[in-house]
Protein backbone atom coordinates (compact mmCIF):
# COMPACT_ATOMS: atom_id res chain seq x y z
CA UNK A 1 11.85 -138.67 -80.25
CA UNK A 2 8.40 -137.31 -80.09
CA UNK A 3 8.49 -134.24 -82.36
CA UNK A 4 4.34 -133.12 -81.66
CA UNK A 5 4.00 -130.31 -78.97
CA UNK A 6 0.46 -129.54 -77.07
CA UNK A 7 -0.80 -126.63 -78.69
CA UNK A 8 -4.19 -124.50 -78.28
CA UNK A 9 -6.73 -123.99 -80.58
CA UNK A 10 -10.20 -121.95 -80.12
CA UNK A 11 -13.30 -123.25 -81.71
CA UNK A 12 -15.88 -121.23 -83.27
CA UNK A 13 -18.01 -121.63 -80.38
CA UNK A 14 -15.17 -119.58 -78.40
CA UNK A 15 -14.35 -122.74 -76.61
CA UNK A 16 -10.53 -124.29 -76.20
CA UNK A 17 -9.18 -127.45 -77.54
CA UNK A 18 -5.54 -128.98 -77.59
CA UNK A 19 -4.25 -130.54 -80.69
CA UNK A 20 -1.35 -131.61 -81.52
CA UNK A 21 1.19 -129.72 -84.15
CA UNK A 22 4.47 -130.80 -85.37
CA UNK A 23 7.75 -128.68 -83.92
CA UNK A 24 9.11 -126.60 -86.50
CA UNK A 25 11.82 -127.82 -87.67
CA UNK A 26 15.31 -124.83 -87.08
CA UNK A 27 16.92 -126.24 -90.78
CA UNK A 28 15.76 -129.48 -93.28
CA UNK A 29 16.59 -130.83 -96.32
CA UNK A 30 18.64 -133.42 -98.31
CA UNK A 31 21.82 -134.60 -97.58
CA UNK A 32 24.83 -136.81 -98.80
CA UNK A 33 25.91 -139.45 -95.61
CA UNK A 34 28.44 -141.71 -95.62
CA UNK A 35 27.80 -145.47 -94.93
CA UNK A 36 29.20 -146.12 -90.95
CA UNK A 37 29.74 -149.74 -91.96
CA UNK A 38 32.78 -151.16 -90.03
CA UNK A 39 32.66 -154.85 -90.90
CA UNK A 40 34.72 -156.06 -94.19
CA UNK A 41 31.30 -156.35 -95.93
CA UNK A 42 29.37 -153.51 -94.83
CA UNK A 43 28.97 -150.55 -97.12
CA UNK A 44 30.52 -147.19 -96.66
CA UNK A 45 28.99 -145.49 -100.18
CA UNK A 46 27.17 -142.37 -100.00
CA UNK A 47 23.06 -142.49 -99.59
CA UNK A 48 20.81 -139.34 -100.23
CA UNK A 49 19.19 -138.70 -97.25
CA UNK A 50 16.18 -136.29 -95.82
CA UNK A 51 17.67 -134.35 -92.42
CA UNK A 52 15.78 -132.51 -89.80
CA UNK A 53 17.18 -130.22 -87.43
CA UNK A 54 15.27 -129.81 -84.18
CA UNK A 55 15.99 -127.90 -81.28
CA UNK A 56 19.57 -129.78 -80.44
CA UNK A 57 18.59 -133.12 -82.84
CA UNK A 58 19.67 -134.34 -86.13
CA UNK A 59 17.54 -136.38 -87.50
CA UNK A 60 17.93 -137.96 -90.85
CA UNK A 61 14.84 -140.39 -92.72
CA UNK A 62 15.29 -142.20 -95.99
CA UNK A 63 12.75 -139.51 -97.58
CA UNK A 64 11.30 -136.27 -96.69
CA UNK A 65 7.83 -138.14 -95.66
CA UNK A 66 9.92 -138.23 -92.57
CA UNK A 67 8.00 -141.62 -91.38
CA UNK A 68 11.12 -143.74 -91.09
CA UNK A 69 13.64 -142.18 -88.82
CA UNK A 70 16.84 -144.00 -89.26
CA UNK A 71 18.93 -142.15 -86.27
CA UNK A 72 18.76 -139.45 -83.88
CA UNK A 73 22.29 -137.23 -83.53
CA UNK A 74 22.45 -134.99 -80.17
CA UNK A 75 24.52 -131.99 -81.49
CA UNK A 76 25.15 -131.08 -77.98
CA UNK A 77 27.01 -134.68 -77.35
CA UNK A 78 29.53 -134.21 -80.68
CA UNK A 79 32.97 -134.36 -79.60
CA UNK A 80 33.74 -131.98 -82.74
CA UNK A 81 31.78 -130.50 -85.71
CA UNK A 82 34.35 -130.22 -88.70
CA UNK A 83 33.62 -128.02 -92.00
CA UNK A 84 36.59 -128.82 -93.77
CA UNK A 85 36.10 -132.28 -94.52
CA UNK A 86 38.01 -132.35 -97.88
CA UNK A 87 34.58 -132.10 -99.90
CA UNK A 88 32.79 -129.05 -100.82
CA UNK A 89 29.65 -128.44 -98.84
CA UNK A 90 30.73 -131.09 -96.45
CA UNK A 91 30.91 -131.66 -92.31
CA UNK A 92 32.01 -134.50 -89.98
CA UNK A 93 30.09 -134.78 -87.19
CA UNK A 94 32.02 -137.04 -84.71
CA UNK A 95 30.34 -138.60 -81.91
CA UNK A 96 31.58 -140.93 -79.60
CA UNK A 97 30.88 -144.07 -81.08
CA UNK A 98 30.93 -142.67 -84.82
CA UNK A 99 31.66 -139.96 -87.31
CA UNK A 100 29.40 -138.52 -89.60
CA UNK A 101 29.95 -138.08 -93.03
CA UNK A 102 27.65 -135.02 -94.64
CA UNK A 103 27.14 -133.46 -97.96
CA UNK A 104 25.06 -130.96 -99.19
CA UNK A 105 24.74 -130.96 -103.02
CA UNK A 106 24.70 -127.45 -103.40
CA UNK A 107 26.14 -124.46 -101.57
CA UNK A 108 23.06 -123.03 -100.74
CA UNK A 109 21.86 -126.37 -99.76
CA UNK A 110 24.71 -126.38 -97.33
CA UNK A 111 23.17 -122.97 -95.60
C-alpha cells in the first residue's frame, strides 16, 4: 500500500513544488498478535508488534521504523471486530481467511 500523498509546497522564490509526505496515520502503536500458524509445527505464541491505522488499513511491521510491512488488514472486509476476547485490552479481528489475535499492553495503549 502506498502510504505517501502528493502534497504542495511553496518555495522561497514564491514558486510551487510537489513533494511527497507520509499520510497521517488515524491511531499507532505496539501491539500483542497472535501467531496464525495452522500447520502442527507452526507457531501460535504472541509477537510484539508496531500497528498503523490508516484510513480503513491495519497495518502491522516488526518495529516502529515501519520499513517491513508484514500484512495489510482491510477493516472494512472483517466479518466481525470482537472486544471481549477473554484478555484485557484485547480484540479479534476475524477476516475471512483468518482471525486476529490483538493485545494492547496497557489500557491506555488499548485507546
Amino acid at each position: 500500500m502506498n502510504t505517501w500523498k502528493r502534497r504542495w509546497c511553496v518555495l522561497k522564490d514564491e514558486t510551487f513544488m510537489w513533494f511527497r509526505s507520509k499520510q497521517e496515520a488515524l491511531k499507532l502503536g505496539w501491539l500483542l498478535k497472535k501467531g496464525g500458524g495452522t500447520s502442527t509445527l507452526s507457531r501460535r505464541n504472541w509477537k510484539r508488534r508496531w500497528f498503523v491505522l490508516r484510513e480503513s488499513k491495519l497495518m502491522y511491521f516488526e518495529n516502529d521504523s515501519e520499513e517491513n510491512l508484514k500484512r495489510t488488514i482491510d477493516i472494512r472486509s472483517a466479518r466481525a471486530i470482537i472486544d471481549d476476547t477473554g484478555k484485557e485490552n484485547g480484540i479479534n479481528i476475524a477476516l475471512e481467511d483468518r482471525i486476529f489475535y490483538l493485545i494492547a499492553e496497557t489500557a491506555e495503549d488499548a485507546r
